[in-house]
N, C-alpha and C. Protein backbone atom coordinates (compact mmCIF):
# COMPACT_ATOMS: atom_id res chain seq x y z
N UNK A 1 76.29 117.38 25.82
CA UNK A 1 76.69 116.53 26.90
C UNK A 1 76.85 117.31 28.21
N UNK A 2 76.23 116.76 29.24
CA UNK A 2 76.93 117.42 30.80
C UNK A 2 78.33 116.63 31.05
N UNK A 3 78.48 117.79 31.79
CA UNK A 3 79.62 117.21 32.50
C UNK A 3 79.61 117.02 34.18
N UNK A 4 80.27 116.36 34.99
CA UNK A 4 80.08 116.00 35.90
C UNK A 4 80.81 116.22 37.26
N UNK A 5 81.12 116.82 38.21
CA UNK A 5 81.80 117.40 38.91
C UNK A 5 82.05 116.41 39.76
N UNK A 6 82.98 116.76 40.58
CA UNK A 6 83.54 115.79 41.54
C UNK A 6 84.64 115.02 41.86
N UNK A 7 85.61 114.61 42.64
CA UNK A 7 86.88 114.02 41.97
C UNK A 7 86.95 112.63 41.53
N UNK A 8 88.29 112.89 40.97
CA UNK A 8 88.23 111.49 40.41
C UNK A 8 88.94 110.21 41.25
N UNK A 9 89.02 108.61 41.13
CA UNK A 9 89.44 108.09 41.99
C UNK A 9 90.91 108.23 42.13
N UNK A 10 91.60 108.97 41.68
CA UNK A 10 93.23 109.06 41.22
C UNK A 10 93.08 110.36 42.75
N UNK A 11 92.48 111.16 42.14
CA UNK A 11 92.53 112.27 43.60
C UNK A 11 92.69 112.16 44.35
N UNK A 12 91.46 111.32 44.62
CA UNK A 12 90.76 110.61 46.06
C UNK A 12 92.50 109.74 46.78
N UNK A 13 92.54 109.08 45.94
CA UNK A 13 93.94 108.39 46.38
C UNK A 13 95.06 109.26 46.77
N UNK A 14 95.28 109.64 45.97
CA UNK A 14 96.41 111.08 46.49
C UNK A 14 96.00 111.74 47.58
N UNK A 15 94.85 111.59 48.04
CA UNK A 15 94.50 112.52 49.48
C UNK A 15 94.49 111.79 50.52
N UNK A 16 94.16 110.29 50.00
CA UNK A 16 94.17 109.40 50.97
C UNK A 16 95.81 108.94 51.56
N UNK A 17 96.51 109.01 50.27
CA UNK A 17 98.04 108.73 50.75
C UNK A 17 99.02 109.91 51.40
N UNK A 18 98.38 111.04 50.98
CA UNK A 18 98.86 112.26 52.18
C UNK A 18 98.15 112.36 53.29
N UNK A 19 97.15 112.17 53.68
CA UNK A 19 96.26 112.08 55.08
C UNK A 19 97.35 110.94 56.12
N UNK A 20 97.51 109.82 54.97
CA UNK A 20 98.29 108.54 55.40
C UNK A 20 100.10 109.06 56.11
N UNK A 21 100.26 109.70 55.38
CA UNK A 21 101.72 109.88 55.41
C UNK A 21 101.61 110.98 56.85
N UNK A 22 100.88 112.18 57.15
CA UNK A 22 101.05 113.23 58.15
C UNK A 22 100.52 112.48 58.76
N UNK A 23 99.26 111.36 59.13
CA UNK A 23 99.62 110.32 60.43
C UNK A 23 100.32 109.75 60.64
N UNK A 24 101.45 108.85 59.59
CA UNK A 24 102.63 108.18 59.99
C UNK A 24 103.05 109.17 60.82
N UNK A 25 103.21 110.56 61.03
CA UNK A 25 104.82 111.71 61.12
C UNK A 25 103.81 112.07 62.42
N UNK A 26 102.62 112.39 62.38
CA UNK A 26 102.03 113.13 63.61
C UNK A 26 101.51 112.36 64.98
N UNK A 27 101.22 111.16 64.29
CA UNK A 27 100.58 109.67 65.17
C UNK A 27 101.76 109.72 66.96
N UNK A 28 102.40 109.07 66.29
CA UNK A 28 103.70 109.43 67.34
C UNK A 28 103.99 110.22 68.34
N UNK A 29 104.33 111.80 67.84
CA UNK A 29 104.12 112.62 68.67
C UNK A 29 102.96 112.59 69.83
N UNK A 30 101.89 113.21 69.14
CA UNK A 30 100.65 113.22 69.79
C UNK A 30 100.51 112.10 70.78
N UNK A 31 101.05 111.20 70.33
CA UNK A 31 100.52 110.24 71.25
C UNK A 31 101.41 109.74 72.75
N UNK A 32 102.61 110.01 72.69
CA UNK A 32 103.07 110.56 74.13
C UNK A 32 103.13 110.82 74.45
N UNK A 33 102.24 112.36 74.53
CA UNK A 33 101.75 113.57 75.38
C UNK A 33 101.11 112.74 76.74
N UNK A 34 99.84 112.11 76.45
CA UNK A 34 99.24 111.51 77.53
C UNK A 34 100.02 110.63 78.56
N UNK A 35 101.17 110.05 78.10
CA UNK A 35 102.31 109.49 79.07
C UNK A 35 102.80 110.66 79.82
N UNK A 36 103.23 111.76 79.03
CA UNK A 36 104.15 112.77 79.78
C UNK A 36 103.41 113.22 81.12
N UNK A 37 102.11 113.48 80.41
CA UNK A 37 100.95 114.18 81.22
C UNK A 37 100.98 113.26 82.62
N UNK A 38 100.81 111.61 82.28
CA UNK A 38 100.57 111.25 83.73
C UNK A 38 101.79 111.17 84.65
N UNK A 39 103.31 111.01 84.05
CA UNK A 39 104.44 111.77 84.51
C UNK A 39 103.90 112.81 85.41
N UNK A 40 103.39 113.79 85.10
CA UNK A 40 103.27 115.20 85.41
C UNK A 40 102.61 115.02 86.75
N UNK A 41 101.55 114.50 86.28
CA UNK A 41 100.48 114.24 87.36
C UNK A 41 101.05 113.36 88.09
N UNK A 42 101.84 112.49 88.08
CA UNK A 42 102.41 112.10 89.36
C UNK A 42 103.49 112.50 90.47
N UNK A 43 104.09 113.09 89.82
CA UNK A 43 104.52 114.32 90.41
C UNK A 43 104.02 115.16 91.34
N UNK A 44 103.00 115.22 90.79
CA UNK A 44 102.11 116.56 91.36
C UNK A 44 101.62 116.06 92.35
N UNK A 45 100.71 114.99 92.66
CA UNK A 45 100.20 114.11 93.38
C UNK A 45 101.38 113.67 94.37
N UNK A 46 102.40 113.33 94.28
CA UNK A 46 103.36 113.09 95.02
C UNK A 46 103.59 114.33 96.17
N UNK A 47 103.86 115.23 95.43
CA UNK A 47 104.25 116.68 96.47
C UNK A 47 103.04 116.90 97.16
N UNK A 48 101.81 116.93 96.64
CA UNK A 48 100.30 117.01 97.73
C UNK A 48 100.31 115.86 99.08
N UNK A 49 100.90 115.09 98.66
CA UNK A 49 100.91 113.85 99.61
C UNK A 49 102.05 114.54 100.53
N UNK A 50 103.82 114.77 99.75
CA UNK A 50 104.28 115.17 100.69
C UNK A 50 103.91 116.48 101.85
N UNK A 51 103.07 117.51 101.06
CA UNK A 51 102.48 118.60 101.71
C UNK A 51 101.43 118.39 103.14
N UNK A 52 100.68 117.23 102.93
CA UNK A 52 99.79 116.69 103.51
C UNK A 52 100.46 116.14 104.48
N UNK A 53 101.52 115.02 104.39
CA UNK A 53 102.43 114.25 105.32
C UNK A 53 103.04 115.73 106.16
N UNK A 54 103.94 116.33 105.47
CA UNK A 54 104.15 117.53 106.97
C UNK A 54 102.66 118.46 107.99
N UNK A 55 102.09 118.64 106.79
CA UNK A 55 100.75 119.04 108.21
C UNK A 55 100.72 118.00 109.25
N UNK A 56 100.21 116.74 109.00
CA UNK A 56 100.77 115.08 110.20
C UNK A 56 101.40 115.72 111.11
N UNK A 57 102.42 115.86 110.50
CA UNK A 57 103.72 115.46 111.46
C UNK A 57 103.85 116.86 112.04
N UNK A 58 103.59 117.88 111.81
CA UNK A 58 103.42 119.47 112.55
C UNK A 58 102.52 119.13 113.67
N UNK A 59 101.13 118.49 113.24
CA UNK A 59 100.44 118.15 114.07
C UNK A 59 100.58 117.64 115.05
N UNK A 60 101.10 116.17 115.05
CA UNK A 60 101.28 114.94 115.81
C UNK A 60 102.88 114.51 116.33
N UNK A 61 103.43 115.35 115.50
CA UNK A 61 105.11 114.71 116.18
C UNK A 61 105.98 114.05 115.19
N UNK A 62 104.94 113.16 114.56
CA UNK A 62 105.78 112.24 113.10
C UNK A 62 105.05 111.82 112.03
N UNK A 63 105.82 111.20 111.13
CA UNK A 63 104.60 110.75 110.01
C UNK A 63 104.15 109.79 110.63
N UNK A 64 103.14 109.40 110.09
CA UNK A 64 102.64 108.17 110.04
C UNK A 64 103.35 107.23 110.01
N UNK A 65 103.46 105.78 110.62
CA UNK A 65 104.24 105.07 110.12
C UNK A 65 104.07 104.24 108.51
N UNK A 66 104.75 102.95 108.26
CA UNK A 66 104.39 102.48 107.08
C UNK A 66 103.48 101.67 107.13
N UNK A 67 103.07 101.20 108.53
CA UNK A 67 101.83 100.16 108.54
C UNK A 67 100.56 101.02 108.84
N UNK A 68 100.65 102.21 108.95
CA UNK A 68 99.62 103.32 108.95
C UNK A 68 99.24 103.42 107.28
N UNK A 69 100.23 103.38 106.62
CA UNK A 69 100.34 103.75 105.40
C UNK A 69 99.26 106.04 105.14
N UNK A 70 99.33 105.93 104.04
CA UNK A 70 98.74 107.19 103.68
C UNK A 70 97.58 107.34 103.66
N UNK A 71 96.61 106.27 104.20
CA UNK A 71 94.98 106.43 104.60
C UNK A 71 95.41 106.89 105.88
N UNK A 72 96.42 107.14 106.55
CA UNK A 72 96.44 108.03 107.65
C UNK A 72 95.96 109.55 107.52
N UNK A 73 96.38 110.03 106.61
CA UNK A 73 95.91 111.20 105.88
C UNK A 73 94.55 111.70 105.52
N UNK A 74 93.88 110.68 105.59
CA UNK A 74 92.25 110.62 105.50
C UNK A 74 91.50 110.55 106.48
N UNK A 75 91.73 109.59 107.85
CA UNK A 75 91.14 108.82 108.68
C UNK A 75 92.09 108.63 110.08
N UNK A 76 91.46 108.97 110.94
CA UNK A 76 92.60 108.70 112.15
C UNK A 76 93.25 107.02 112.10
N UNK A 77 94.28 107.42 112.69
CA UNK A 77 95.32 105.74 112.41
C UNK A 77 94.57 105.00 114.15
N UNK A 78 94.16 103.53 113.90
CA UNK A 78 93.54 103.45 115.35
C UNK A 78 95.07 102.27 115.49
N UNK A 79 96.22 102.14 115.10
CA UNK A 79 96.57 101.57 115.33
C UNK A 79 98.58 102.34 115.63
N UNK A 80 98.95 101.89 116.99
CA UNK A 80 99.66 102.96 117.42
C UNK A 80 101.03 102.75 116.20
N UNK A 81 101.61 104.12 116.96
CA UNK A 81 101.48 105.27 117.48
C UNK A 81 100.38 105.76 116.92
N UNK A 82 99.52 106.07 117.96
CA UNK A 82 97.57 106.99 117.92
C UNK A 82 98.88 108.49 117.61
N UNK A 83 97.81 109.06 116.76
CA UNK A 83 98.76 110.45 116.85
C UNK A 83 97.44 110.94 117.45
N UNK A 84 98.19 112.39 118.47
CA UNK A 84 97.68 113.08 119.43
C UNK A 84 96.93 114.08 118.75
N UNK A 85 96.89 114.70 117.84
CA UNK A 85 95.72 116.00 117.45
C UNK A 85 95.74 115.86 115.91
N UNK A 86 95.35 114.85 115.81
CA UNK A 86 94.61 114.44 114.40
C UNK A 86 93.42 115.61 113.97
N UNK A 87 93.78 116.54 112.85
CA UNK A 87 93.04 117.12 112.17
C UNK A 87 91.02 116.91 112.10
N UNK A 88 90.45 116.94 112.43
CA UNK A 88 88.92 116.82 111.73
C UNK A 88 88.87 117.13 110.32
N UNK A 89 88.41 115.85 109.97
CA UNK A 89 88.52 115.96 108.38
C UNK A 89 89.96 115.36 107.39
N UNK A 90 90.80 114.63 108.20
CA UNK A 90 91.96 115.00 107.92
C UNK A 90 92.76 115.52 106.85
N UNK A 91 93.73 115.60 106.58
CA UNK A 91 94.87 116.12 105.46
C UNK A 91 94.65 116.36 104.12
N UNK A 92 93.78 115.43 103.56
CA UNK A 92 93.78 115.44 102.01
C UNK A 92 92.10 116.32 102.24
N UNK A 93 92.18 116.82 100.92
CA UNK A 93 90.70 117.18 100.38
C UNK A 93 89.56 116.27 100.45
N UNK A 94 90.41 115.12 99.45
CA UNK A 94 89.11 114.27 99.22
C UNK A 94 88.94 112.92 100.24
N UNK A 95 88.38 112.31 99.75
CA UNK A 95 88.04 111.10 100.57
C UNK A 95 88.62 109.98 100.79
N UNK A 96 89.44 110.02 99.83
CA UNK A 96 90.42 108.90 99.43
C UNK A 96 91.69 109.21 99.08
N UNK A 97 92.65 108.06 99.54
CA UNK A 97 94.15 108.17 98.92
C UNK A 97 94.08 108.50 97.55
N UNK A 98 94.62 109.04 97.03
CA UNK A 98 94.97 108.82 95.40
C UNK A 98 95.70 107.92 94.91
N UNK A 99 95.46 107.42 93.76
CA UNK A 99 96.01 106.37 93.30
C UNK A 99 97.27 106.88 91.78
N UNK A 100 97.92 106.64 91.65
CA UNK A 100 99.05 107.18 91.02
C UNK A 100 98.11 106.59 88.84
N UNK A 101 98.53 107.81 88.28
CA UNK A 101 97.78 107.64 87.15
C UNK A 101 97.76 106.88 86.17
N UNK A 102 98.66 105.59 86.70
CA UNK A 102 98.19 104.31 85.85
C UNK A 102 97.24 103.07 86.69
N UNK A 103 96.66 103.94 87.68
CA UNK A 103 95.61 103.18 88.77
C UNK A 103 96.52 102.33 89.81
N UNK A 104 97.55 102.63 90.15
CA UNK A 104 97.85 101.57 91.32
C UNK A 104 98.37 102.53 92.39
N UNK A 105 98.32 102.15 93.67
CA UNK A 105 98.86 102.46 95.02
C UNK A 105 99.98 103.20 94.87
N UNK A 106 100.30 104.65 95.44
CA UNK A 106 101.45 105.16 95.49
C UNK A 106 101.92 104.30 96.91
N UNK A 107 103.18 103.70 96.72
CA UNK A 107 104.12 103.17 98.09
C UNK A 107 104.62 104.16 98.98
N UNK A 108 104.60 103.52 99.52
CA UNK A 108 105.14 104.82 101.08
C UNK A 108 105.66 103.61 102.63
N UNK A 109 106.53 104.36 102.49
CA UNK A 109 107.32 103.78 104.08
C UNK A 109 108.21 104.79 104.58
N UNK A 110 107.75 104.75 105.87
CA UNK A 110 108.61 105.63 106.74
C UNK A 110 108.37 105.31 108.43
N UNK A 111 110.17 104.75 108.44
CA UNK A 111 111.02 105.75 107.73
C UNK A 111 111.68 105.24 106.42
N UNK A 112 112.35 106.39 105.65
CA UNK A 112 112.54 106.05 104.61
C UNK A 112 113.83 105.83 104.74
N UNK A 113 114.09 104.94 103.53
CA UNK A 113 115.57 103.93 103.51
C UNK A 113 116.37 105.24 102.68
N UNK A 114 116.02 106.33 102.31
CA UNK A 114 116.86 107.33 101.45
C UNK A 114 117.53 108.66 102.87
N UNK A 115 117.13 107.86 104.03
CA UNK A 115 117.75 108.53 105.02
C UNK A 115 116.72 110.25 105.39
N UNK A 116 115.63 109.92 104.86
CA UNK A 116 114.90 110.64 105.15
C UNK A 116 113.62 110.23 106.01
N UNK A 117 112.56 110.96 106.55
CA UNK A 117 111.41 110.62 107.46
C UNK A 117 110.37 109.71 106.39
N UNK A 118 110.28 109.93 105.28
CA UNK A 118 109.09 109.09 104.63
C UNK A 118 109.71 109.00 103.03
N UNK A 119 109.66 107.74 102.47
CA UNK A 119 109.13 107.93 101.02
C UNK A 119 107.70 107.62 100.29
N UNK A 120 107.99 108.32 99.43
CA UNK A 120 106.24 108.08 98.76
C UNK A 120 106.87 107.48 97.12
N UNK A 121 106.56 106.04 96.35
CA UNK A 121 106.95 105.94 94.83
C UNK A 121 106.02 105.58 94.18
N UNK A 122 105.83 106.25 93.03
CA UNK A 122 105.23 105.45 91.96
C UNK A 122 105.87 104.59 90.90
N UNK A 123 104.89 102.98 90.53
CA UNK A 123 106.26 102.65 89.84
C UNK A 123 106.06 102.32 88.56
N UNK A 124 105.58 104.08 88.00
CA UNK A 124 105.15 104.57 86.80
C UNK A 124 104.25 103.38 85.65
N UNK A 125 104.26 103.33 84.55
CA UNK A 125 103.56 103.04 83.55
C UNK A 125 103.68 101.39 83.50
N UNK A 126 104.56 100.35 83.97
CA UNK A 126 104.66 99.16 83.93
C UNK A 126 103.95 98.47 85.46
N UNK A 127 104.08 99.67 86.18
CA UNK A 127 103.81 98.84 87.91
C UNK A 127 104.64 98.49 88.19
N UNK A 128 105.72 98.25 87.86
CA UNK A 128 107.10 97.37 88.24
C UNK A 128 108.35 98.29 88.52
N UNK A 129 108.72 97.48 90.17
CA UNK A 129 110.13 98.29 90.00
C UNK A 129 110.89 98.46 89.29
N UNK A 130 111.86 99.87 89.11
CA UNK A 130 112.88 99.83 88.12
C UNK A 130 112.11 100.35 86.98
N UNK A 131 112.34 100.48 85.77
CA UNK A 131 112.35 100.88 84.31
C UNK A 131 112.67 101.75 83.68
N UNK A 132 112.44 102.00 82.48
CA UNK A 132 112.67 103.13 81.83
C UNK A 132 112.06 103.97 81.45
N UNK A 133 112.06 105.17 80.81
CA UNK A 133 111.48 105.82 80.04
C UNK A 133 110.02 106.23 81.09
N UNK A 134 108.74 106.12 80.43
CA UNK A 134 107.34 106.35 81.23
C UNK A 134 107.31 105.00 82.80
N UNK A 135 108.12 103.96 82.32
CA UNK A 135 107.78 102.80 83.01
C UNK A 135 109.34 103.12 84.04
N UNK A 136 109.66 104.23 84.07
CA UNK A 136 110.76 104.65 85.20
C UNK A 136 109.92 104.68 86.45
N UNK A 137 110.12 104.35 88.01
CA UNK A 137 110.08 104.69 89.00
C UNK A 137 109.79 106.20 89.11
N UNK A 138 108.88 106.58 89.48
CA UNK A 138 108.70 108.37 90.59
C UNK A 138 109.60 108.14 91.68
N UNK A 139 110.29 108.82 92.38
CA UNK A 139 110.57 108.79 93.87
C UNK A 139 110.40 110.02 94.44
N UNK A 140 109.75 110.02 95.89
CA UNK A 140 109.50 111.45 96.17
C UNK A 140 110.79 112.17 96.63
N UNK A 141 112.04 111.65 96.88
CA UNK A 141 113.33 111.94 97.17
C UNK A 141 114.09 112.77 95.62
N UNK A 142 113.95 112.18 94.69
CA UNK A 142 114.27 113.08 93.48
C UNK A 142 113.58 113.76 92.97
N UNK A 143 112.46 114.10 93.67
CA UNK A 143 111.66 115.59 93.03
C UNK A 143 112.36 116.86 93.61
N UNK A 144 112.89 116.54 94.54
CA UNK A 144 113.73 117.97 95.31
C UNK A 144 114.88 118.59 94.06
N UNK A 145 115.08 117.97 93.42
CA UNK A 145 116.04 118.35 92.38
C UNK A 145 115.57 119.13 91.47
């Protein structure tokens, strides 16, 4: 008689129910990295904007206002206050505002109601003011901390 190599379906199962079990335990983890990450990245994106907003205002005298919004940063504002020595090319690298990394509009008004010249918010993972956790508010006023 031969015999026949290979496992049997009892194995197979046992590998299938441990494969099963370290995704229950690993699934999880792994998978709110990519939240943290766009956390991160908004952040980051936030301070480039604020970096960008003081060149402006070194330049010209002030930020932009809020009906300028942050395509001021890109494109001369034709609507006053005209700022006086608008950059060629302006402020940002690229061509466009950035959009905060769950795709919507970072907000910005200034002056800002936190008693400072500008705020910039994202309003993280829900779009909605307020929340918790990933779906918490950015504010560019509590990154100084």
């Amino acid at each position: 008689m031969r015999q026949q190599s290979g496992f049997s379906l009892i194995e197979l199962m046992i590998v299938v129910v441990i494969l099963g079990l370290m995704a229950t335990l690993l699934v999880p983890r792994v998978m709110d990295r990519p939240d943290e990450a766009r956390v991160a990245k908004a952040k980051m994106d936030i301070r480039t904007l604020e970096s960008a907003l003081r060149l402006y205002r070194l330049d010209n005298g002030a930020y932009p206002t809020t009906e300028q919004g942050l395509a001021a940063l890109i494109r001369k504002p034709e609507i006053a206050p005209l700022p006086r020595n608008f950059r060629d090319g302006g402020y940002l690298e690229s061509s466009t505002v950035p959009r905060d990394p769950w795709g919507n509009e970072y907000r910005y008004r200034s002056p800002g109601q936190q008693g400072r010249g500008y705020e910039i918010t994202s309003l993280g993972a829900d779009g909605k003011e307020g929340g918790t956790g990933f779906a918490q508010d950015i504010n560019s006023w509590e990154l100084d901390n």
